[in-house]
N, C-alpha and C. Protein backbone atom coordinates (compact mmCIF):
# COMPACT_ATOMS: atom_id res chain seq x y z
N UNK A 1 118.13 127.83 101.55
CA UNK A 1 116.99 128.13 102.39
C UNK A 1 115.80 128.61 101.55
N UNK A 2 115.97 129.52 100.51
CA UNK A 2 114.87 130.17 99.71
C UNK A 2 114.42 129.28 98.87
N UNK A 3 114.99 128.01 98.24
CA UNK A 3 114.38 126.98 97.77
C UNK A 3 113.50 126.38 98.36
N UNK A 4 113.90 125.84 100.03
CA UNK A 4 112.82 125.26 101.12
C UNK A 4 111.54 125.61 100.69
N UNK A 5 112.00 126.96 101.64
CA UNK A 5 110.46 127.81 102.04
C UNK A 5 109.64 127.81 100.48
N UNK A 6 110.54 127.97 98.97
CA UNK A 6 109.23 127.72 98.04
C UNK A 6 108.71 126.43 97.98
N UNK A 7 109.30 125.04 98.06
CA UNK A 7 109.22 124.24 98.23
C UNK A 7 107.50 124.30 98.95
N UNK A 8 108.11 124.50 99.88
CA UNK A 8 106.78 124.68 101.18
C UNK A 8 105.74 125.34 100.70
N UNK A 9 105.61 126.41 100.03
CA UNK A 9 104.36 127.43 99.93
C UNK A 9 104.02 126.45 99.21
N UNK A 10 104.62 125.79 97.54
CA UNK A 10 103.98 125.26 96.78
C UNK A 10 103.09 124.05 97.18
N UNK A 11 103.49 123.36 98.43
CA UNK A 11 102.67 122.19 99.29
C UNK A 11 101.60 122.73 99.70
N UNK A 12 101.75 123.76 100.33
CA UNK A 12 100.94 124.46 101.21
C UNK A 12 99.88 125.08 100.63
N UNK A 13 100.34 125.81 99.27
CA UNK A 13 98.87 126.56 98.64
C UNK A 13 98.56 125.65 97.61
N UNK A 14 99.37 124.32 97.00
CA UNK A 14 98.83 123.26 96.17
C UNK A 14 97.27 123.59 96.29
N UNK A 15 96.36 123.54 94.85
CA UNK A 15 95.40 123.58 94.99
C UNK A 15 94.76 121.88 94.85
N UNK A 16 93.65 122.38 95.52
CA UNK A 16 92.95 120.83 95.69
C UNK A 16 93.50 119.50 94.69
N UNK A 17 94.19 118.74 94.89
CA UNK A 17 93.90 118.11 93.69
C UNK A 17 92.70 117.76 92.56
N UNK A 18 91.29 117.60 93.57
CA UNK A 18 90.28 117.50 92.46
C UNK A 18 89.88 118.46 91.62
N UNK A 19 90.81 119.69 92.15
CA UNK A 19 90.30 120.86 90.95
C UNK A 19 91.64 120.80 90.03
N UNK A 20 92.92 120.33 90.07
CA UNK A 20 93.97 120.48 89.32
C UNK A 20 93.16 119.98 88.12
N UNK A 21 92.81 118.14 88.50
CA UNK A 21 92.47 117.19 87.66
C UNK A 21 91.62 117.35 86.61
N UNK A 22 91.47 116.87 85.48
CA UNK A 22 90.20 116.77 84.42
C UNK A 22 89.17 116.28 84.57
N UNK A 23 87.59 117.14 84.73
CA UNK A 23 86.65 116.20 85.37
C UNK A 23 86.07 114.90 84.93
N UNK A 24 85.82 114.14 85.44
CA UNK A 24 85.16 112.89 85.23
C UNK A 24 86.62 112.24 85.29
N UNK A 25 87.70 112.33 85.68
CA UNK A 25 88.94 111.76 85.81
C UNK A 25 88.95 110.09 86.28
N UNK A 26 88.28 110.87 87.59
CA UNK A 26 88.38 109.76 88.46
C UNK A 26 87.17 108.83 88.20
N UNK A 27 86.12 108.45 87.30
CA UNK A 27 85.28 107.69 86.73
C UNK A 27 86.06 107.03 85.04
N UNK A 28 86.76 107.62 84.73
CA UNK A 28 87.83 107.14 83.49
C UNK A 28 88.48 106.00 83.81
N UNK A 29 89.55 106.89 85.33
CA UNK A 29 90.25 105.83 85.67
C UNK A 29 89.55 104.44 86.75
N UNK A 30 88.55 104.31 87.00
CA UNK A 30 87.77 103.41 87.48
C UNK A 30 87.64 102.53 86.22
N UNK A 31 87.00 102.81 85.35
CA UNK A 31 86.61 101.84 84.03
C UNK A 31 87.81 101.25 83.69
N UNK A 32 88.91 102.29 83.64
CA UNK A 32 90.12 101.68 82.86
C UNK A 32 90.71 100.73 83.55
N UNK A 33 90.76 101.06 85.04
CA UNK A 33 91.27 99.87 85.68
C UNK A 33 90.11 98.41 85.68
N UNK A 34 89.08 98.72 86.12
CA UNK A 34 87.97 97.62 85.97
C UNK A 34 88.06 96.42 84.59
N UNK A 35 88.61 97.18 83.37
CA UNK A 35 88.08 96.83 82.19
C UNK A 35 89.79 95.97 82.21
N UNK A 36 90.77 96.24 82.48
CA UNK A 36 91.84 95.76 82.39
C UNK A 36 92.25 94.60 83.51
N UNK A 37 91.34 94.70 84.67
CA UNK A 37 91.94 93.93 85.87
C UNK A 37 90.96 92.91 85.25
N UNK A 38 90.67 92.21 84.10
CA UNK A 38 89.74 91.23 83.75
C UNK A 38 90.65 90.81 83.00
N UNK A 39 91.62 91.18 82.69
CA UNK A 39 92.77 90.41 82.17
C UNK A 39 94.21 89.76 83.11
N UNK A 40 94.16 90.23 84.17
CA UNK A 40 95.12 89.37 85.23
C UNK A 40 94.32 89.73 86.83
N UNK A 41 94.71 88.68 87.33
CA UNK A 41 94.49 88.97 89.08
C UNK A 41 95.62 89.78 89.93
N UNK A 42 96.12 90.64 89.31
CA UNK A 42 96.62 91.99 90.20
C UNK A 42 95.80 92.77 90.81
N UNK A 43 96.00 93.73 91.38
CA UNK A 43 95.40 94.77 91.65
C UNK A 43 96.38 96.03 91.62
N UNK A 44 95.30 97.21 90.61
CA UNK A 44 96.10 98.29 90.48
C UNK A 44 95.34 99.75 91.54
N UNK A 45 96.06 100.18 91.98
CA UNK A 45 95.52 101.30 92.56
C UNK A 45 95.98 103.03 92.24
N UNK A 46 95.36 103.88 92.29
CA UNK A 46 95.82 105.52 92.16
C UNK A 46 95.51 105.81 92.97
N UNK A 47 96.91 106.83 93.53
CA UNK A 47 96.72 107.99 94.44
C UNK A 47 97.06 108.95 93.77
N UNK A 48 96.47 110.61 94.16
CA UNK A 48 96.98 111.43 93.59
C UNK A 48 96.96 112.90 94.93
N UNK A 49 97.40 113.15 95.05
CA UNK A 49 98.01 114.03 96.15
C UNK A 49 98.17 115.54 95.64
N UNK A 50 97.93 116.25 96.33
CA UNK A 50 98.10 118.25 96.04
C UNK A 50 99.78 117.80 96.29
N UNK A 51 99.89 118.20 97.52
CA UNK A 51 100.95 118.39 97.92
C UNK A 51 101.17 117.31 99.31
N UNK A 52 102.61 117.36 99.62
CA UNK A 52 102.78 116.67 100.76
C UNK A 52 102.22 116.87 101.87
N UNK A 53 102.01 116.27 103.35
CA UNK A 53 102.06 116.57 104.30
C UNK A 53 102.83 117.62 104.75
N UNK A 54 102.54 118.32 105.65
CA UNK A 54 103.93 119.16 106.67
C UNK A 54 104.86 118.40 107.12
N UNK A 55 104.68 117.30 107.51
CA UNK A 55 105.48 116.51 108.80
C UNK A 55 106.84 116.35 107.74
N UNK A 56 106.13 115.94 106.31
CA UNK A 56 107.10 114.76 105.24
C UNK A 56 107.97 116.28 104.75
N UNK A 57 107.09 117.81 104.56
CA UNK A 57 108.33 118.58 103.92
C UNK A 57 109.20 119.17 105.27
N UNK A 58 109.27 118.90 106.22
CA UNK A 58 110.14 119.06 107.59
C UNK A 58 111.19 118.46 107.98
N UNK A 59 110.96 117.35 107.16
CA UNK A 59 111.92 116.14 107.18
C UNK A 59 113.14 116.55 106.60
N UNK A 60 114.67 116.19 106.88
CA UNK A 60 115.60 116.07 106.52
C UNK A 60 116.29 115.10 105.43
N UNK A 61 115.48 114.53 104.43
CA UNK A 61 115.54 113.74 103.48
C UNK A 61 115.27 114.68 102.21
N UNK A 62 115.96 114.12 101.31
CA UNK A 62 115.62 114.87 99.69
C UNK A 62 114.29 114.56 99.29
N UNK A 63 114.11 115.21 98.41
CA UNK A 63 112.41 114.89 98.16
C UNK A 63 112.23 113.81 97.35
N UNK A 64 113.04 113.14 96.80
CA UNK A 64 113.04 111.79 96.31
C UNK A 64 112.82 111.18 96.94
N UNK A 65 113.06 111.14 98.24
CA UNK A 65 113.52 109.68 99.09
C UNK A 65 111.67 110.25 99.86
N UNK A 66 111.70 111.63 100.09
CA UNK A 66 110.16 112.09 100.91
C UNK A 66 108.56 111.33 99.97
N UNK A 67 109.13 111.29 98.59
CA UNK A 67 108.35 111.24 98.08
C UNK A 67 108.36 109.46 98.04
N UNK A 68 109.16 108.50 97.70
CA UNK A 68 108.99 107.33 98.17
C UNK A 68 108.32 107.29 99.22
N UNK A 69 108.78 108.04 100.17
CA UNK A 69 108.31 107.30 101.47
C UNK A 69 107.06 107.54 101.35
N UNK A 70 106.56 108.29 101.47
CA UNK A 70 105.06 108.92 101.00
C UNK A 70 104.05 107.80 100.03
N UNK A 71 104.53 107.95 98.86
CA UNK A 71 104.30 106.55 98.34
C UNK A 71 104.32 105.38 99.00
N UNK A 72 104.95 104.85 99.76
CA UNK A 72 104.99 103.49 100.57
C UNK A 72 104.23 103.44 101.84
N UNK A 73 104.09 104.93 102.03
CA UNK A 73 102.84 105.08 103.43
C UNK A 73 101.59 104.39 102.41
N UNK A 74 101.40 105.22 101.73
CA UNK A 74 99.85 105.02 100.92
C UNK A 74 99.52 103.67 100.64
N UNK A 75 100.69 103.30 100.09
CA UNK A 75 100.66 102.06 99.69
C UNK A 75 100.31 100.74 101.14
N UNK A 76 100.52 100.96 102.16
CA UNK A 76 100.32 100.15 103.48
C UNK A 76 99.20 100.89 103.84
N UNK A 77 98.88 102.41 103.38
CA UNK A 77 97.26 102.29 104.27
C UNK A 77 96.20 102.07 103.76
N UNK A 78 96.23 102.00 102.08
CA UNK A 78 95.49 101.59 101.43
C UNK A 78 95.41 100.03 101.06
N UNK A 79 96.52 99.71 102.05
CA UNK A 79 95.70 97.89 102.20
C UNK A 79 96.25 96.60 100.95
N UNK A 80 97.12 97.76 100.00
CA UNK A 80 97.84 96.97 98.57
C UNK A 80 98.82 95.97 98.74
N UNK A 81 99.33 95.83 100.41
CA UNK A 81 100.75 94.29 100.32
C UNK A 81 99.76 93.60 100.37
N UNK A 82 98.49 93.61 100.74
CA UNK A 82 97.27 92.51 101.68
C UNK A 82 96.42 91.62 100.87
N UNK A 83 97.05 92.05 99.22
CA UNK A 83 96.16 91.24 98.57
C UNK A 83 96.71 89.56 98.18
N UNK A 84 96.08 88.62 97.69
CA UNK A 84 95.99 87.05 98.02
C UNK A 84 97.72 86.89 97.53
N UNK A 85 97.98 86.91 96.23
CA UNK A 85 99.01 86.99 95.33
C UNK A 85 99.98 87.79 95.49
N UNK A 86 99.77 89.03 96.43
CA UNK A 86 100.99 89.87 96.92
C UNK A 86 101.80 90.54 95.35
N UNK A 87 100.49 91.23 94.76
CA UNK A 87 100.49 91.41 92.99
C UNK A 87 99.84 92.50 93.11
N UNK A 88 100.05 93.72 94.37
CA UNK A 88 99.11 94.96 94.06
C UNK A 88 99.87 95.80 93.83
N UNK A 89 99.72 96.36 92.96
CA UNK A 89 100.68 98.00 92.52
C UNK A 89 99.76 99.28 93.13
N UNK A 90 100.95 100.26 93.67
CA UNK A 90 100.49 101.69 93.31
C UNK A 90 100.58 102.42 92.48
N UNK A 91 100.25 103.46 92.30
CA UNK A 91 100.52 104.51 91.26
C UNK A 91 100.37 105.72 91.91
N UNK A 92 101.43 106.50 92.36
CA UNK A 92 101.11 107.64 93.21
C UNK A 92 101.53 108.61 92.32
N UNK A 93 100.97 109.94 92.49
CA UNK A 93 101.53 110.94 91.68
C UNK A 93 101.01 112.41 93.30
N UNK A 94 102.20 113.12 92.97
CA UNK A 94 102.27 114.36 93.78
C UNK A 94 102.42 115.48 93.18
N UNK A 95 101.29 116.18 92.87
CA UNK A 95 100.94 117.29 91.81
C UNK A 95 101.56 118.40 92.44
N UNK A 96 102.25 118.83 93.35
CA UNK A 96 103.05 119.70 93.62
C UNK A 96 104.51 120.08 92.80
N UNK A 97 104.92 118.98 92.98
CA UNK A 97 106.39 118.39 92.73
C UNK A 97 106.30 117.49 90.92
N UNK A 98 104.84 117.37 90.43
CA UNK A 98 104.86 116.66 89.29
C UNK A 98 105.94 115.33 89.48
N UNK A 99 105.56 114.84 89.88
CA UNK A 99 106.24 113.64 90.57
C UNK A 99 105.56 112.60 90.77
N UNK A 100 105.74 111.22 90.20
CA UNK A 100 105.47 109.78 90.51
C UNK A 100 106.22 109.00 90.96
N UNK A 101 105.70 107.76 91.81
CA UNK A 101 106.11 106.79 92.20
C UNK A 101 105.36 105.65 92.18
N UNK A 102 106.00 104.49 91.66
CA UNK A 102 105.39 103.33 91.44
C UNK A 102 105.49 102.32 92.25
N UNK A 103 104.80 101.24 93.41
CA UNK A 103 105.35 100.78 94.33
C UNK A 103 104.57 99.68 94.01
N UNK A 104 105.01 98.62 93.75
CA UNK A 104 104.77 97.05 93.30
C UNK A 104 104.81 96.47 94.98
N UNK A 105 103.71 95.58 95.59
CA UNK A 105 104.19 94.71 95.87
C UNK A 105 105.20 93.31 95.59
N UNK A 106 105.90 92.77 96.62
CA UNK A 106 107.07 91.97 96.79
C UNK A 106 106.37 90.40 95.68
N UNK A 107 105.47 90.30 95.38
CA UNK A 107 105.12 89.00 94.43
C UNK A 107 105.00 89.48 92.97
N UNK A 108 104.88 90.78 92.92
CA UNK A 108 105.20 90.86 91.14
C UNK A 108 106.60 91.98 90.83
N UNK A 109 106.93 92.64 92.40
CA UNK A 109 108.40 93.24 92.07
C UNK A 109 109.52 92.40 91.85
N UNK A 110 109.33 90.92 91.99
CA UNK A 110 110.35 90.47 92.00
C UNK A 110 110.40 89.69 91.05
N UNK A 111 109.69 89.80 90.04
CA UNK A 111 109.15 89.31 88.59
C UNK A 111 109.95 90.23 87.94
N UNK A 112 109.53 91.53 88.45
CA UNK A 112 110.06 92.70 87.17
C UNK A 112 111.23 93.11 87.60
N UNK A 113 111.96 93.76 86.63
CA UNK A 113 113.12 94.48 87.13
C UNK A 113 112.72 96.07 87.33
N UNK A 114 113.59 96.44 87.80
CA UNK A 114 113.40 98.06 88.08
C UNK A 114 113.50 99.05 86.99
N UNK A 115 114.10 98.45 86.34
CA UNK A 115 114.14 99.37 85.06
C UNK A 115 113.13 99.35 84.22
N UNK A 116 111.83 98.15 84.40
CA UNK A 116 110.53 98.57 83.97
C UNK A 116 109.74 99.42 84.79
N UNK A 117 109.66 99.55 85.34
CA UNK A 117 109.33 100.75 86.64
C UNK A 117 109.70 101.60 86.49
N UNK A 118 110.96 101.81 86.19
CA UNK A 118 111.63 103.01 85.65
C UNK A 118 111.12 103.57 84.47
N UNK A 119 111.11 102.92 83.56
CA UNK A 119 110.32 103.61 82.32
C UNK A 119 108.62 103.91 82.19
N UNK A 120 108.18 103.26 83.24
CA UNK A 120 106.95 103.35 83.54
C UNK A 120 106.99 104.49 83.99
N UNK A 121 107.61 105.15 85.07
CA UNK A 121 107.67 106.48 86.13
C UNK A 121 108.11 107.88 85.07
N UNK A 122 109.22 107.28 84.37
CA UNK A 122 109.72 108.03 83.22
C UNK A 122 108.58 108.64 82.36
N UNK A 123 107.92 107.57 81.84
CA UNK A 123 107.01 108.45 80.56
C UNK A 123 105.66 108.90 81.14
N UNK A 124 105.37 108.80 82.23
CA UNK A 124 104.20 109.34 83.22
C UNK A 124 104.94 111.09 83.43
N UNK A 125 106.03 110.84 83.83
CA UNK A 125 106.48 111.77 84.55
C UNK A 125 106.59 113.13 83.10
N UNK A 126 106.89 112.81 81.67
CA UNK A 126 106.92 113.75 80.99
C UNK A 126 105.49 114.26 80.23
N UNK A 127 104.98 113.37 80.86
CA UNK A 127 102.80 113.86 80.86
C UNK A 127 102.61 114.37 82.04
N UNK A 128 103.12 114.21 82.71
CA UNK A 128 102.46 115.36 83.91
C UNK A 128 103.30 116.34 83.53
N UNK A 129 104.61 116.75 83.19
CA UNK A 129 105.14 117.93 83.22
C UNK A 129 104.79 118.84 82.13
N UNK A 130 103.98 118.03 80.66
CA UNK A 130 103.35 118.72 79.62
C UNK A 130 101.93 119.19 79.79
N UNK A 131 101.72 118.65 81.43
CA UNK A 131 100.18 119.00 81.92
C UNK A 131 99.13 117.91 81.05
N UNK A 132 99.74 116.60 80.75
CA UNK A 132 98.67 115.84 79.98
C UNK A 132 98.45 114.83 81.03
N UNK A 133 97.52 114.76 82.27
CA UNK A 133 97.51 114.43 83.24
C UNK A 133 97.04 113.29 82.83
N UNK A 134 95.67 113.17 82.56
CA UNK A 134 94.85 112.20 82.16
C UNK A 134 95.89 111.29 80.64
N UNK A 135 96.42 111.56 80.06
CA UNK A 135 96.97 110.61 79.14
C UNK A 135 98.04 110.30 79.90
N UNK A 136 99.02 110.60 81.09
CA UNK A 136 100.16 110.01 81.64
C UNK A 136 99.41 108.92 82.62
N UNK A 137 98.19 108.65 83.09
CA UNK A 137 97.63 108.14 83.95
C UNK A 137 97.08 107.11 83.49
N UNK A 138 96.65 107.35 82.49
CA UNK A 138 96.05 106.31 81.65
C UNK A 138 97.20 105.34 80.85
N UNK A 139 98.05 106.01 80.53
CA UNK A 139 99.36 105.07 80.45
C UNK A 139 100.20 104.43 81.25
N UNK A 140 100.27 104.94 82.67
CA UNK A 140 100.46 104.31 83.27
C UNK A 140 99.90 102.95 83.89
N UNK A 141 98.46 103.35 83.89
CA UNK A 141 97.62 102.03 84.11
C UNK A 141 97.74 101.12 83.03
N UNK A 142 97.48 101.38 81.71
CA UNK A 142 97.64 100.19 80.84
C UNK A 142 99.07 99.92 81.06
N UNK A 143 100.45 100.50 81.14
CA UNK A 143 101.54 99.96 81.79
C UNK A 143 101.87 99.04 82.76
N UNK A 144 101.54 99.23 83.44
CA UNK A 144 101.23 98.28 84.67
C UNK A 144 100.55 96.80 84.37
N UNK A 145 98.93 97.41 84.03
CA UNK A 145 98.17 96.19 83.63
C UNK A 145 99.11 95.11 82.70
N UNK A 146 100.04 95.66 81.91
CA UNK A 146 100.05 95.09 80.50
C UNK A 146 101.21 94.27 81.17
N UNK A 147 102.12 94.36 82.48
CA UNK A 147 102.76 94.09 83.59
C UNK A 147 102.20 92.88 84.25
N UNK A 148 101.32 92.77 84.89
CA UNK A 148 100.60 92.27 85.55
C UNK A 148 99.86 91.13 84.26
N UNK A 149 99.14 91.31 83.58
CA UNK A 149 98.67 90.31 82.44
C UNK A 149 99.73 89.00 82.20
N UNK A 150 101.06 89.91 81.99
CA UNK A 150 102.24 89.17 81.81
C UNK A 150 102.20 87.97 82.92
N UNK A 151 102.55 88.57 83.88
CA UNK A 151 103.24 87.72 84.92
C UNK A 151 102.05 87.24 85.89
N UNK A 152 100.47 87.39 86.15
CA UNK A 152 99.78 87.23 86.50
C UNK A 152 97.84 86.88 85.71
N UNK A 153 98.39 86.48 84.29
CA UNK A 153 97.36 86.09 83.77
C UNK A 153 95.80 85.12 84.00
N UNK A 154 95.09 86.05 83.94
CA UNK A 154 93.72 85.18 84.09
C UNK A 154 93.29 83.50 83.62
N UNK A 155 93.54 82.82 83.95
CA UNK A 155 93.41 81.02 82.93
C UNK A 155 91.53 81.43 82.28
N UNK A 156 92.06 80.86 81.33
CA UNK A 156 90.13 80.90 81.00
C UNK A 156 89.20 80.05 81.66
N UNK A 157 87.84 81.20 82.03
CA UNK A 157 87.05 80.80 82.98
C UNK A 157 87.13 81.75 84.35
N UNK A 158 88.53 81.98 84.34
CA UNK A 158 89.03 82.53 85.72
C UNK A 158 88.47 84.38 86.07
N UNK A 159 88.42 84.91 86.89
CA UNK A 159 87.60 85.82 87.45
C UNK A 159 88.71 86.78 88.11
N UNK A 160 88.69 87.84 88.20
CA UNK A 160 89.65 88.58 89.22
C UNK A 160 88.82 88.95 90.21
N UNK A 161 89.33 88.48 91.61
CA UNK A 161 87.83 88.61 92.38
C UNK A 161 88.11 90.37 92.90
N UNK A 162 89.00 91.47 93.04
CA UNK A 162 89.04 92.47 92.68
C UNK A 162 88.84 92.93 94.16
N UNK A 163 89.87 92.46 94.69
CA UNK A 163 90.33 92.82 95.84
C UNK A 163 90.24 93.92 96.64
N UNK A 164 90.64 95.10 96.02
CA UNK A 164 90.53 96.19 96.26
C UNK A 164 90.28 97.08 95.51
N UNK A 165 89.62 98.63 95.75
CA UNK A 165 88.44 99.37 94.61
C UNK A 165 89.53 99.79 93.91
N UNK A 166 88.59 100.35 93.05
CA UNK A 166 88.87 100.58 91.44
C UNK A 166 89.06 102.14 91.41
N UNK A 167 88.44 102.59 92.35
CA UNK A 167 87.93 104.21 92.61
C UNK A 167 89.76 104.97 93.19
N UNK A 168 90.31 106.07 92.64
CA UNK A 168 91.34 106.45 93.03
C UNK A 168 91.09 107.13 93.72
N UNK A 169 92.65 107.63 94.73
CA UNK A 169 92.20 108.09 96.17
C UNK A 169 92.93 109.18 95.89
N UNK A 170 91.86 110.33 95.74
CA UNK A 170 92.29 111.80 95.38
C UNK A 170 92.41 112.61 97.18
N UNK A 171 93.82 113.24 97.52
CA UNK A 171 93.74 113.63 98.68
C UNK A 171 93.70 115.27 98.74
């Protein structure tokens, strides 16, 4: 029970995420994604979250499975299965819990195996816990990208028409 309830305060008094973050963060990660989605027609997106909802820490699920789900909300309201190629990734991170999740749509998850995902989530996850926010983020995006290049490369001439923004969705 005394785990819960800290659980909870730490959601609850999570400070803003835009003040956790390093400023000009979210103009870094705009360029970085911009400058890289000119090398394949994916689309990459960031979320970055304080803490959970109430509803999600009420829930009777482990916080693994809370935090997927969470991730896979974002990922459907921010519009990422909807792109042409079905090639949009998330990148969620939950600064409460120092916790990521990576959620590929079904046209380039089934390219990759999980165990690149896995190591993707892996070495993000030991930059957020050293507090190197901005270098786990930035690796993750060139991760991904370097993902996506692979299995979704630009032909020369070709354009990423850039489906969805570049701008991360700090909550």
């Amino acid at each position: 029970m005394v785990p819960q309830i800290l659980r909870w305060l730490r959601h609850r008094w999570a400070d803003d995420a835009a003040q956790q973050l390093p400023k000009n963060l979210g103009d870094r990660i705009v360029r970085l994604i911009a400058d890289h989605e000119r090398t394949h027609n994916g689309e990459v997106r960031v979320c970055i979250e304080s803490g959970l909802p109430a509803d999600y820490l009420l829930a009777a699920e482990t916080m693994p499975e809370l935090l997927r789900r969470r991730a896979l909300s974002q990922f459907s309201d921010l519009g990422i299965w909807d792109t042409e190629h079905n090639n949009g990734v998330l990148i969620y991170l939950c600064l409460a819990e120092r916790a990521i999740e990576v959620v590929a749509d079904r046209g380039i998850h089934q390219r990759v195996p999980e165990a690149l995902w896995s190591s993707i989530v892996s070495r993000l996850s030991s930059h957020l816990h050293s507090g190197e926010w901005e270098a786990g983020i930035e690796e993750a995006i060139l991760a991904v990208s370097g993902v996506l290049s692979q299995h979704f490369p630009l032909v020369p001439g070709q354009t990423n028409p850039n489906e969805l923004a570049d701008q991360p969705v700090i909550l």
